[in-house]
Protein backbone atom coordinates (compact mmCIF):
# COMPACT_ATOMS: atom_id res chain seq x y z
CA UNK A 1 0.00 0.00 0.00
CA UNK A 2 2.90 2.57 1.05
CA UNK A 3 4.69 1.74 -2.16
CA UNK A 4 1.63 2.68 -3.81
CA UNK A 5 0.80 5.30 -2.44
CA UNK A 6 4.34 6.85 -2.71
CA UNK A 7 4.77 6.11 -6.75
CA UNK A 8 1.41 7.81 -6.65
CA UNK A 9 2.39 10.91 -4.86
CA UNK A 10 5.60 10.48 -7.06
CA UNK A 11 3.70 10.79 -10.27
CA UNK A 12 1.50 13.97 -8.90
CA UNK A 13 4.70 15.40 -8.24
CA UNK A 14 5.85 14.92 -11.90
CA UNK A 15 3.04 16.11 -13.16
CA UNK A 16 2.73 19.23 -11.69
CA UNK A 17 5.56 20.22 -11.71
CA UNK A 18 6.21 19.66 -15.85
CA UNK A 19 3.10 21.11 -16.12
CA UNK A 20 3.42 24.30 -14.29
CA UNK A 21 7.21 25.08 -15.77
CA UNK A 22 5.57 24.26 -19.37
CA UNK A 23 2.16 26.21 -18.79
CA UNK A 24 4.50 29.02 -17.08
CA UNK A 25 7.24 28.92 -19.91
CA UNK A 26 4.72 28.91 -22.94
CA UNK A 27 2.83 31.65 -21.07
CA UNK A 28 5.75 34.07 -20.52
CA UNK A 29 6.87 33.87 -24.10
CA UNK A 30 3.59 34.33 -25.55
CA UNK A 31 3.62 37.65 -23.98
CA UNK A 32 6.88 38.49 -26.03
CA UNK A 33 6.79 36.15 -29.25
CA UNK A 34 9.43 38.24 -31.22
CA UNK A 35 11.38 39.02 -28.44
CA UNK A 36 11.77 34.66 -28.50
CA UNK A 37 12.01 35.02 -32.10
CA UNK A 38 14.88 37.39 -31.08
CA UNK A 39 16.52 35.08 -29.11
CA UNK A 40 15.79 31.78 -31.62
CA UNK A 41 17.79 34.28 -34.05
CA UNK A 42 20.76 34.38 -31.44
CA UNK A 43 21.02 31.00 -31.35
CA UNK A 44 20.41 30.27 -35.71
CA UNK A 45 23.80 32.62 -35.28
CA UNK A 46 25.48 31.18 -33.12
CA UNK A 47 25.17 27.75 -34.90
CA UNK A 48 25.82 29.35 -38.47
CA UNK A 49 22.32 29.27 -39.55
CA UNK A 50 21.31 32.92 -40.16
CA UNK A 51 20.01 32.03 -43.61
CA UNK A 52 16.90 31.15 -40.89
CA UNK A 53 16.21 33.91 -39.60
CA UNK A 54 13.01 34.08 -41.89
CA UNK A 55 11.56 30.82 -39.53
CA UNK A 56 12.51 32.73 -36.30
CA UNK A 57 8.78 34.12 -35.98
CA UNK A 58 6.39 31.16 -37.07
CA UNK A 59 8.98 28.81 -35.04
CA UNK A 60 8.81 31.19 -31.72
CA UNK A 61 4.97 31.42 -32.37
CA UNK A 62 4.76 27.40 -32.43
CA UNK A 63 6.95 26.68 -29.19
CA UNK A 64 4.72 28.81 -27.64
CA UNK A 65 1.28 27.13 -28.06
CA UNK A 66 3.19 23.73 -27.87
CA UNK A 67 4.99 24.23 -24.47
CA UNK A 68 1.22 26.45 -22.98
CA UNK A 69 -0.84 23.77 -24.61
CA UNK A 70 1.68 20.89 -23.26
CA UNK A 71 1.38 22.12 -19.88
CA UNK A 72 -2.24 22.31 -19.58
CA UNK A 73 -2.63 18.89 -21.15
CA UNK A 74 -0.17 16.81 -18.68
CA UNK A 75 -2.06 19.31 -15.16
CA UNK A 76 -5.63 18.03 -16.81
CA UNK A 77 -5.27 14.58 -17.81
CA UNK A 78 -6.00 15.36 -21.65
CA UNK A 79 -4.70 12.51 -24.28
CA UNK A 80 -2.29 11.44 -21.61
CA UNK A 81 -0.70 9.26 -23.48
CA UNK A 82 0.02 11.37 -26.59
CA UNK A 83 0.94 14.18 -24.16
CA UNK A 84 3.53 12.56 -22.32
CA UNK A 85 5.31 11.38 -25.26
CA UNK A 86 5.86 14.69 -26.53
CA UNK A 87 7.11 16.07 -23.30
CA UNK A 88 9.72 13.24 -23.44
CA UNK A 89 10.55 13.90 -26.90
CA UNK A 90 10.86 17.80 -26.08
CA UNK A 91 13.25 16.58 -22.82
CA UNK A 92 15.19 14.49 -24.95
CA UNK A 93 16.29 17.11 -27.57
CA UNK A 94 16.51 19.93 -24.79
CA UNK A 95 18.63 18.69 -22.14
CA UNK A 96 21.51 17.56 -24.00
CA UNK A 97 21.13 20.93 -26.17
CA UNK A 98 21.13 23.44 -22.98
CA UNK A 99 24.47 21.24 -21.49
CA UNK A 100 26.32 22.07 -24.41
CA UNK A 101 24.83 26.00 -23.69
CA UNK A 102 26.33 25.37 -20.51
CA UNK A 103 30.19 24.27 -21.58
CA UNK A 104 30.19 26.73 -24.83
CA UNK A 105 28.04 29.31 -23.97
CA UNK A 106 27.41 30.37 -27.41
CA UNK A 107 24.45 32.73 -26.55
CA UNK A 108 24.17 34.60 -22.88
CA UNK A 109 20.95 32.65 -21.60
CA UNK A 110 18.83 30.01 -23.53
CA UNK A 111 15.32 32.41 -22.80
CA UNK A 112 13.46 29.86 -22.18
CA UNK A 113 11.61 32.03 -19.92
CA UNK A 114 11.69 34.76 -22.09
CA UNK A 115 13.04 37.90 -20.42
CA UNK A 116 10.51 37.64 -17.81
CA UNK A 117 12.82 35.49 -14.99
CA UNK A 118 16.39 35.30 -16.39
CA UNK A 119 18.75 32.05 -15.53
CA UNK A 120 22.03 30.70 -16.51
CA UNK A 121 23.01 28.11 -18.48
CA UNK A 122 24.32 26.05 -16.10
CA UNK A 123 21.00 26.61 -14.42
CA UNK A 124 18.97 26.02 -17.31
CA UNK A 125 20.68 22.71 -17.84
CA UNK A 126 20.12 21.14 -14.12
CA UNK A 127 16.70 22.70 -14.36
CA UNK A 128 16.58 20.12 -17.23
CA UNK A 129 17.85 17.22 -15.56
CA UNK A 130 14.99 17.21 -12.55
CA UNK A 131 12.19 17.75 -15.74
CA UNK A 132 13.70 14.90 -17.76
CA UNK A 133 13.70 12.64 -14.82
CA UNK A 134 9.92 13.82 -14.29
CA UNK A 135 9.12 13.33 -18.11
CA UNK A 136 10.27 9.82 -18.07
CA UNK A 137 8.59 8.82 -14.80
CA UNK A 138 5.19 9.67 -16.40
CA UNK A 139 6.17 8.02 -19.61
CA UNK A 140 6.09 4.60 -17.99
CA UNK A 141 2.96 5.85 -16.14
CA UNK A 142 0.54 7.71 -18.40
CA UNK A 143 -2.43 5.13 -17.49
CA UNK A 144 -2.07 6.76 -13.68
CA UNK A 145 -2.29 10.13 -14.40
CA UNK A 146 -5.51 12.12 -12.84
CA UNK A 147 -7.52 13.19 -15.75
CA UNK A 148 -10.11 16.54 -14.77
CA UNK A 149 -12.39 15.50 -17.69
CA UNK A 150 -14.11 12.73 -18.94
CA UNK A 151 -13.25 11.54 -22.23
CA UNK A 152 -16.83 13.31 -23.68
CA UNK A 153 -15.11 16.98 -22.97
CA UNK A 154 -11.87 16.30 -23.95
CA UNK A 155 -11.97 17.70 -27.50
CA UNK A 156 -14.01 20.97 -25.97
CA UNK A 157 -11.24 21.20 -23.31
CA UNK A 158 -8.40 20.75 -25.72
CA UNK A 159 -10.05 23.26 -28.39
CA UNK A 160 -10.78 25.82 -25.44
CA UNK A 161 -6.53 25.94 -24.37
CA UNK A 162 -5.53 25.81 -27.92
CA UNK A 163 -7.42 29.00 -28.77
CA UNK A 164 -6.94 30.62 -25.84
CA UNK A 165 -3.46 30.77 -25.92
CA UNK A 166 -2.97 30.59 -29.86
CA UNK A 167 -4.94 34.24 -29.94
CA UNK A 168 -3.21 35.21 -26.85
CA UNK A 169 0.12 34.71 -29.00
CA UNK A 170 -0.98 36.59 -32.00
CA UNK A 171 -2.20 39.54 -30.11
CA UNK A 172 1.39 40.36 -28.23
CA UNK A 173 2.76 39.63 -31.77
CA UNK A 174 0.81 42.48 -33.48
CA UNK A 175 0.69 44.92 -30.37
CA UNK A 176 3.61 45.25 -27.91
CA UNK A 177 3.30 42.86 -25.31
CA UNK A 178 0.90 43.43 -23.01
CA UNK A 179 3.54 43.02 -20.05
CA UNK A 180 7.10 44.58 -20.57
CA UNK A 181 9.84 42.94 -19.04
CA UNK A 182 12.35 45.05 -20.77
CA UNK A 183 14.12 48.02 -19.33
CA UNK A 184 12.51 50.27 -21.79
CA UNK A 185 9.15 50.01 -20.52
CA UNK A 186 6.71 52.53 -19.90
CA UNK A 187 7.80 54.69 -16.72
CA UNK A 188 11.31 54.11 -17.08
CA UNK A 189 14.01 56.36 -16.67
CA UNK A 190 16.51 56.08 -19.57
CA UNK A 191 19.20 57.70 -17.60
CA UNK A 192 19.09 56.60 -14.23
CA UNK A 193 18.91 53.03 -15.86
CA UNK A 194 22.06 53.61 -17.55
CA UNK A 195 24.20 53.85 -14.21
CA UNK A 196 24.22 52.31 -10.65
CA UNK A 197 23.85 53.82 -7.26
CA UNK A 198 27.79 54.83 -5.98
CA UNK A 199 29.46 52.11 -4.50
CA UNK A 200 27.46 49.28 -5.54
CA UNK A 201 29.15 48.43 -8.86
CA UNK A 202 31.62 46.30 -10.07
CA UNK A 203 35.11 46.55 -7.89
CA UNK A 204 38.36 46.42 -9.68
CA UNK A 205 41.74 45.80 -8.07
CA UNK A 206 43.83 47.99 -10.79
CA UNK A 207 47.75 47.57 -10.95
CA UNK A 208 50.09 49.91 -13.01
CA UNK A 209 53.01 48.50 -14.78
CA UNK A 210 56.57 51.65 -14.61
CA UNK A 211 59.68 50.56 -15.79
CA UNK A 212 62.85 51.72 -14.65
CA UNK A 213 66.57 51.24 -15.55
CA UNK A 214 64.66 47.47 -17.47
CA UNK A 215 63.26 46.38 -14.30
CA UNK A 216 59.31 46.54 -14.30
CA UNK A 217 57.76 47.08 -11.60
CA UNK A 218 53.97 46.87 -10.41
CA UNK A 219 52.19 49.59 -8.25
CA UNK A 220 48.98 50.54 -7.14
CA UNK A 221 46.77 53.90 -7.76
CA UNK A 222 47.98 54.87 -4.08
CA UNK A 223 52.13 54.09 -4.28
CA UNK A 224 52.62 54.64 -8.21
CA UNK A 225 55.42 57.01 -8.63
CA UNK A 226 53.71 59.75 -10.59
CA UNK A 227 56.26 62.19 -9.39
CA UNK A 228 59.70 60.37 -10.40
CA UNK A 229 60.08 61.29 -13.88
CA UNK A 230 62.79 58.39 -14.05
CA UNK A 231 59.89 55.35 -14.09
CA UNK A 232 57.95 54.93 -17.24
CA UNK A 233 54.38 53.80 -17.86
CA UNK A 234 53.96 50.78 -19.38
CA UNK A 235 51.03 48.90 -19.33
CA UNK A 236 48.12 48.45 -16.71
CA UNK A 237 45.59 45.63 -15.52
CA UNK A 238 42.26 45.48 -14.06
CA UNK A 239 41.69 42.33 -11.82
CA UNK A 240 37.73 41.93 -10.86
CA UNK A 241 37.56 41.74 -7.00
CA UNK A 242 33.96 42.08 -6.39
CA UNK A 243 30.79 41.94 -8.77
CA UNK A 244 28.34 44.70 -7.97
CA UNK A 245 25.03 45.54 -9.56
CA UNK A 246 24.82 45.64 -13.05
CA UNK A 247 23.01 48.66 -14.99
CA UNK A 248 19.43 47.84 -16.59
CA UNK A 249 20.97 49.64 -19.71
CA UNK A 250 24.18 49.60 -20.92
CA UNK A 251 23.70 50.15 -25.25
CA UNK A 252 21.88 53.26 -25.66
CA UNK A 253 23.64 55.71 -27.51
CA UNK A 254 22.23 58.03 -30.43
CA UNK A 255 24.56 59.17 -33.51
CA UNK A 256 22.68 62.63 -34.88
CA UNK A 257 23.44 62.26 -39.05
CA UNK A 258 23.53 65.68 -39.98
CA UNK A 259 23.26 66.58 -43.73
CA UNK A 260 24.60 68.80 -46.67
CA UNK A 261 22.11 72.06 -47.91
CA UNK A 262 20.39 69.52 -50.11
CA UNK A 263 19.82 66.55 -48.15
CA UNK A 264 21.95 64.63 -50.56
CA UNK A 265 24.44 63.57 -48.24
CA UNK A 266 25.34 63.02 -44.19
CA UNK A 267 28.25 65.36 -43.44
CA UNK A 268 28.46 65.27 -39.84
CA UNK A 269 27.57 62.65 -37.04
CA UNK A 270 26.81 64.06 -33.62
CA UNK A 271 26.09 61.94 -30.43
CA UNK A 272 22.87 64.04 -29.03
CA UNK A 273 22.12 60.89 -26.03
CA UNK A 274 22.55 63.19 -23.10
CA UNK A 275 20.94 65.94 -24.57
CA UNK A 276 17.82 63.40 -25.50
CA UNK A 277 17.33 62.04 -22.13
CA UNK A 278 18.14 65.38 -20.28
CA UNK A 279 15.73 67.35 -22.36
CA UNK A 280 12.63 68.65 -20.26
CA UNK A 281 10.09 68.43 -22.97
CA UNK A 282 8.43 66.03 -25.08
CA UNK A 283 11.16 64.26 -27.71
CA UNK A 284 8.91 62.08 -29.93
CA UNK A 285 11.86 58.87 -31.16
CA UNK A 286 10.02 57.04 -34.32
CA UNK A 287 12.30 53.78 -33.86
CA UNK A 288 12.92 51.78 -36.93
CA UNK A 289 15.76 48.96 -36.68
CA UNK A 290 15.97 48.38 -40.77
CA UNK A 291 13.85 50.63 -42.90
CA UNK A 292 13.72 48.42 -45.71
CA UNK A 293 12.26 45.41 -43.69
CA UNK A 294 9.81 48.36 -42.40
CA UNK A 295 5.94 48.16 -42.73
CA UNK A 296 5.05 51.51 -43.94
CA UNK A 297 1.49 51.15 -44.31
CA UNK A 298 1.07 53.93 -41.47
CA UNK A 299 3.91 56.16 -42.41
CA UNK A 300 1.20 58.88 -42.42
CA UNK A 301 0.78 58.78 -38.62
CA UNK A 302 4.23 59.46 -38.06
CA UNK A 303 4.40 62.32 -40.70
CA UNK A 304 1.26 63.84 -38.35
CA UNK A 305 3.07 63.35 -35.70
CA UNK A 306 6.32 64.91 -36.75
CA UNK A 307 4.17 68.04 -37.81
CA UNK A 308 2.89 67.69 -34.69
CA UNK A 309 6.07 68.00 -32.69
CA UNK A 310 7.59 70.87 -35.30
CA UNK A 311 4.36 73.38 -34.17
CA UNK A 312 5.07 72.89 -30.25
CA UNK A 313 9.03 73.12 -30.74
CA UNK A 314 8.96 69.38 -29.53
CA UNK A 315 12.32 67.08 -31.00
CA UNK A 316 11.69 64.62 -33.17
CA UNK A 317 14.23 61.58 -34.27
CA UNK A 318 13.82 58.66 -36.47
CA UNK A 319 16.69 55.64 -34.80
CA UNK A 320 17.59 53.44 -37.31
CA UNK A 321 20.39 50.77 -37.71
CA UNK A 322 20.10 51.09 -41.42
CA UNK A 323 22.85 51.97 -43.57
CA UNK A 324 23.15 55.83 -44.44
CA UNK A 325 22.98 55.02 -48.49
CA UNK A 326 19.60 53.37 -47.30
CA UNK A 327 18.27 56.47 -45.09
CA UNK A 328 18.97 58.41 -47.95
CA UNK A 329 16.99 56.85 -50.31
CA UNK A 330 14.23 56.13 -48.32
CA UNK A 331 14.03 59.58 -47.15
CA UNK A 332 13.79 60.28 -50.86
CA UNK A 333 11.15 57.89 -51.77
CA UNK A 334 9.02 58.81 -48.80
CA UNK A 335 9.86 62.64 -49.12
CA UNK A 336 9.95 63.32 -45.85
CA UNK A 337 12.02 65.84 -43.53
CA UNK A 338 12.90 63.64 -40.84
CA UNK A 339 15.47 63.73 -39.03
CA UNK A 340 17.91 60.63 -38.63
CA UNK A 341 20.15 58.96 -36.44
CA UNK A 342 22.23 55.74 -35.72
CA UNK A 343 21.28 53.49 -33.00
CA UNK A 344 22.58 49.58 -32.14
CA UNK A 345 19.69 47.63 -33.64
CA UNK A 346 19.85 45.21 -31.34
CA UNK A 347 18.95 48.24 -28.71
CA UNK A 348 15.89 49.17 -31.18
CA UNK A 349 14.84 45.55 -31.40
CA UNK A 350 14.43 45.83 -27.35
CA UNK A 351 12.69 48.97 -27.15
CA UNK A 352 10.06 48.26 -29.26
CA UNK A 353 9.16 45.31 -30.97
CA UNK A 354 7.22 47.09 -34.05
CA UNK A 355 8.86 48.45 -37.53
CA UNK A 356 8.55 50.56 -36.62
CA UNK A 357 6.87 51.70 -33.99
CA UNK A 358 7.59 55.04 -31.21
CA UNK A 359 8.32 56.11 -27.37
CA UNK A 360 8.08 59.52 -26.37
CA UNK A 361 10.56 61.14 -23.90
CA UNK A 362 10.08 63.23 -21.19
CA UNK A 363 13.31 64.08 -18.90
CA UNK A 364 14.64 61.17 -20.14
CA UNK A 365 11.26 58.86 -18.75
CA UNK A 366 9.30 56.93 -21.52
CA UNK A 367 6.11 57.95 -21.21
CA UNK A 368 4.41 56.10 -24.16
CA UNK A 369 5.10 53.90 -26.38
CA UNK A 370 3.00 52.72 -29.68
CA UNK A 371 3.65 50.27 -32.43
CA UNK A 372 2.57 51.53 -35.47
CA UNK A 373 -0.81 50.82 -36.37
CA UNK A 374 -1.57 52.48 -32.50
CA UNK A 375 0.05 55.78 -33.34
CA UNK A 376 -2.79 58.20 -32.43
CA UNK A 377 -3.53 61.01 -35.63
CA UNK A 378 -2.57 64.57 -35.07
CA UNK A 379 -5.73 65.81 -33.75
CA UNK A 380 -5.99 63.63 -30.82
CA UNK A 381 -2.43 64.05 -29.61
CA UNK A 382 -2.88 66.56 -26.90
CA UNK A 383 -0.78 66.76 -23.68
CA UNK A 384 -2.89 64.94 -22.05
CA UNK A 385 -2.48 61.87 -23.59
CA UNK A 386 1.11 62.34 -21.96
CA UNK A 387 0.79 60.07 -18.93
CA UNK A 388 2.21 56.54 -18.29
CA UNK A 389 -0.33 54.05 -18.68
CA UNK A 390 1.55 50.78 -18.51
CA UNK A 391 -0.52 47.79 -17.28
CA UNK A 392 0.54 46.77 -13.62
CA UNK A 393 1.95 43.24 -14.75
CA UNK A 394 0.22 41.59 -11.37
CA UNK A 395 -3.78 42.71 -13.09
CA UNK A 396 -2.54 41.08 -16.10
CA UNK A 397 -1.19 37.65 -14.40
CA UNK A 398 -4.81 37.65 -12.49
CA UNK A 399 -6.69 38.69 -15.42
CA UNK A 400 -5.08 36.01 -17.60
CA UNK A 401 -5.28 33.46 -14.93
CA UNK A 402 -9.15 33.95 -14.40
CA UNK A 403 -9.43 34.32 -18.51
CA UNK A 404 -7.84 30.68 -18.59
CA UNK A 405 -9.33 29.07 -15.35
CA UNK A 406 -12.20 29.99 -15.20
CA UNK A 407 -14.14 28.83 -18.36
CA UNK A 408 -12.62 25.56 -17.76
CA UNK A 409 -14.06 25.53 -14.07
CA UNK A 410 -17.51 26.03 -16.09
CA UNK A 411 -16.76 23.13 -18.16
CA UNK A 412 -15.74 21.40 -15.42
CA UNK A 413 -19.32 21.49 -13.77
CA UNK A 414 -21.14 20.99 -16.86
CA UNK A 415 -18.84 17.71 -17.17
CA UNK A 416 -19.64 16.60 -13.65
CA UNK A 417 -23.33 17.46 -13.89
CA UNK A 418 -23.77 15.94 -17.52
CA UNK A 419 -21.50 13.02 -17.32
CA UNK A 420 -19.72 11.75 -14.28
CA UNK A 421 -22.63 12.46 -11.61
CA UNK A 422 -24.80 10.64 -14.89
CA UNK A 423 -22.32 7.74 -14.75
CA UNK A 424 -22.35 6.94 -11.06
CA UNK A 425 -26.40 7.20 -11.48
CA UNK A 426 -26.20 4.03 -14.06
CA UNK A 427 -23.73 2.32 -12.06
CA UNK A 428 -25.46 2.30 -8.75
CA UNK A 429 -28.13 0.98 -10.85
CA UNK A 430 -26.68 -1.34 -12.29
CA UNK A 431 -24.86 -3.03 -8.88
CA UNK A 432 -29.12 -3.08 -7.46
């Protein structure tokens, strides 16, 4: 009975706990599908298979719904058998995949819970080892897994997770997620993220290298001889002694391209970041990592926009990663009067997930941000409209968690009520 009992508790054990990393994995990346698709790109680099890239999207997309819809499946008993199998099969290819993330550490982290809780490979890989074992273990077992509905709602329960979160996929893929986990969210200051508080940073040990009369010698910043004229500097080190915090934002830097009389040429580049996020006004940033790939079906909005901003005196900057031949010519096919400047695109990629799309400045605080279909028209944009209004990421966990739950508790009772409770009726009978 005890031995039972404990493989029973065992398999519960297995169950819930695949199920809850899976349902909590495919959740937090289906908040940020092309930030994953991001990150899928990483690693098509880092294994020489950038000719991919195109796949990174519809492949992010799909490892969503399959690790949500896996999760749900294996927590309620649906097509146990079938589900289990995959989850095995998923194991199987991940765990030895994230060990050799682990020894090479060809990309940073494997995301694999999106940017919303952040571990190491190593971590990632033992994290692996405990799910394997638990994927195996209800392998053998899949007969002895507790199944929530009968096998009459099954199909209903199935369809019900599948849509849920296959549209809640494709709506963070056209808008910007509806929770940001990045560090250019809504509300956040630009500047301050750039730095840490004093003292709390990394600590170097740093040792100066003189030579004098061929002898080298090695000193500190308290005892070098800066004052005999007979050493000579040679060469210095810096020796980590103690890791401090790390700032939120470490890439963000904007190259002004200033042009000839004509516009037919960029004469000049000027780095305007400080004066961006130190400027007290409004500074509208229409972010665009390639202009070529760009959708520019609302192009319009943005032109409003930038006539907006030239009435009140307000700055407006289009950040692109494209090359300057390319600005150029778009700015000549589009006719427009923007003005342009150079930013990392891998920075643009993380402040906004749209081509483009736009954040608006104020003291160096974003407070809005739009892709580009939800870039309001000149007549609405009043000062007003100026106010952070970021969803607090706790009302969307509880709103998504009662969207999910509850209909399923419905179904739940109309299962119990139309066929188990129906099923013990004709049982009883039949035992009279």
């Amino acid at each position: 009975m005890n031995k039972i009992l404990t493989k029973k508790t065992l398999l519960e054990f297995s169950r819930i706990l695949l199920g809850i990393t899976f349902l909590f994995s495919g959740f937090v990346k289906a908040i940020d599908p092309r930030g994953f698709a991001y990150k899928i790109e990483d690693y098509f680099t880092a294994f020489g298979l950038s000719v991919l890239d195109s796949l990174a999207l519809p492949l992010a997309v799909a490892l969503c719904l399959l690790e949500f819809v896996l999760g749900a499946f294996v927590l309620l008993g649906l097509y146990r058998k079938w589900s289990t199998r995959i989850l095995l099969f998923v194991m199987l290819v991940m765990t030895p995949l994230t060990f050799y993330l682990a020894l090479k550490n060809p990309v940073s982290d494997c995301g694999c819970f999106g940017d919303a809780w952040i571990i190491s490979n190593w971590e990632t890989f033992f994290k692996n080892i405990v799910l394997l074992s638990c994927a195996v273990f209800l392998y053998l077992n899949p007969e002895r897994i507790s199944n929530v509905f009968t096998g009459k709602t099954y199909w209903l329960a199935s369809f019900y997770v599948f849509g849920f979160i296959f549209l809640f996929t494709i709506y963070n893929t056209i808008y910007e997620p509806v929770v940001d986990f990045r560090p250019y969210k809504i509300g956040a200051n630009i500047k301050e993220s750039t730095s840490v508080p004093e003292g709390q940073g990394d600590v170097y040990e740093h040792t100066l290298i003189y030579e004098k009369d061929g002898e080298k010698k090695e000193f500190t910043e308290e005892n070098y001889p800066w004052q005999d004229t007979t050493w000579r500097y040679v060469d210095r080190s810096d020796k980590l002694v103690k890791e401090g915090i790390k700032p939120k934002i470490t890439d963000f830097s904007v190259e002004h391209l200033r042009t000839n009389s004509n516009g037919t040429e960029f004469i000049e580049e000027e780095d305007i970041t400080e004066d961006i996020l130190d400027d007290p006004s409004y500074t509208f940033l229409m972010i665009s990592y390639s202009l070529h790939e760009m959708d520019e079906a609302n192009i319009s909005k943005f032109e409003d926009i930038y006539n907006y901003a030239q009435e009140r005196g307000y700055n407006f900057y289009v950040l692109t990663s494209s090359l300057k031949e390319d600005i150029l010519r778009w700015k000549k096919d589009n006719a427009v009067d923007f003005e342009f400047c150079l930013t990392d695109e891998r920075t643009l990629k993380t402040i906004t997930r749209a081509n483009p799309g736009m954040i608006v400045l104020k003291g160096g605080v974003i407070v809005e941000k739009w892709a580009d279909f939800q870039v309001p028209d000149e007549n609405s944009l009043t000062e007003v409209l100026f106010k952070p209004s970021s969803l607090n990421p706790r009302t969307v966990y509880w709103n998504a968690c009662l969207s999910f739950f509850f209909p399923l508790a419905i179904l739940l009772g109309i299962d119990f009520l139309a066929y188990r409770k129906k099923r013990k009726t004709n049982n009883k009978e039949e035992t009279k």
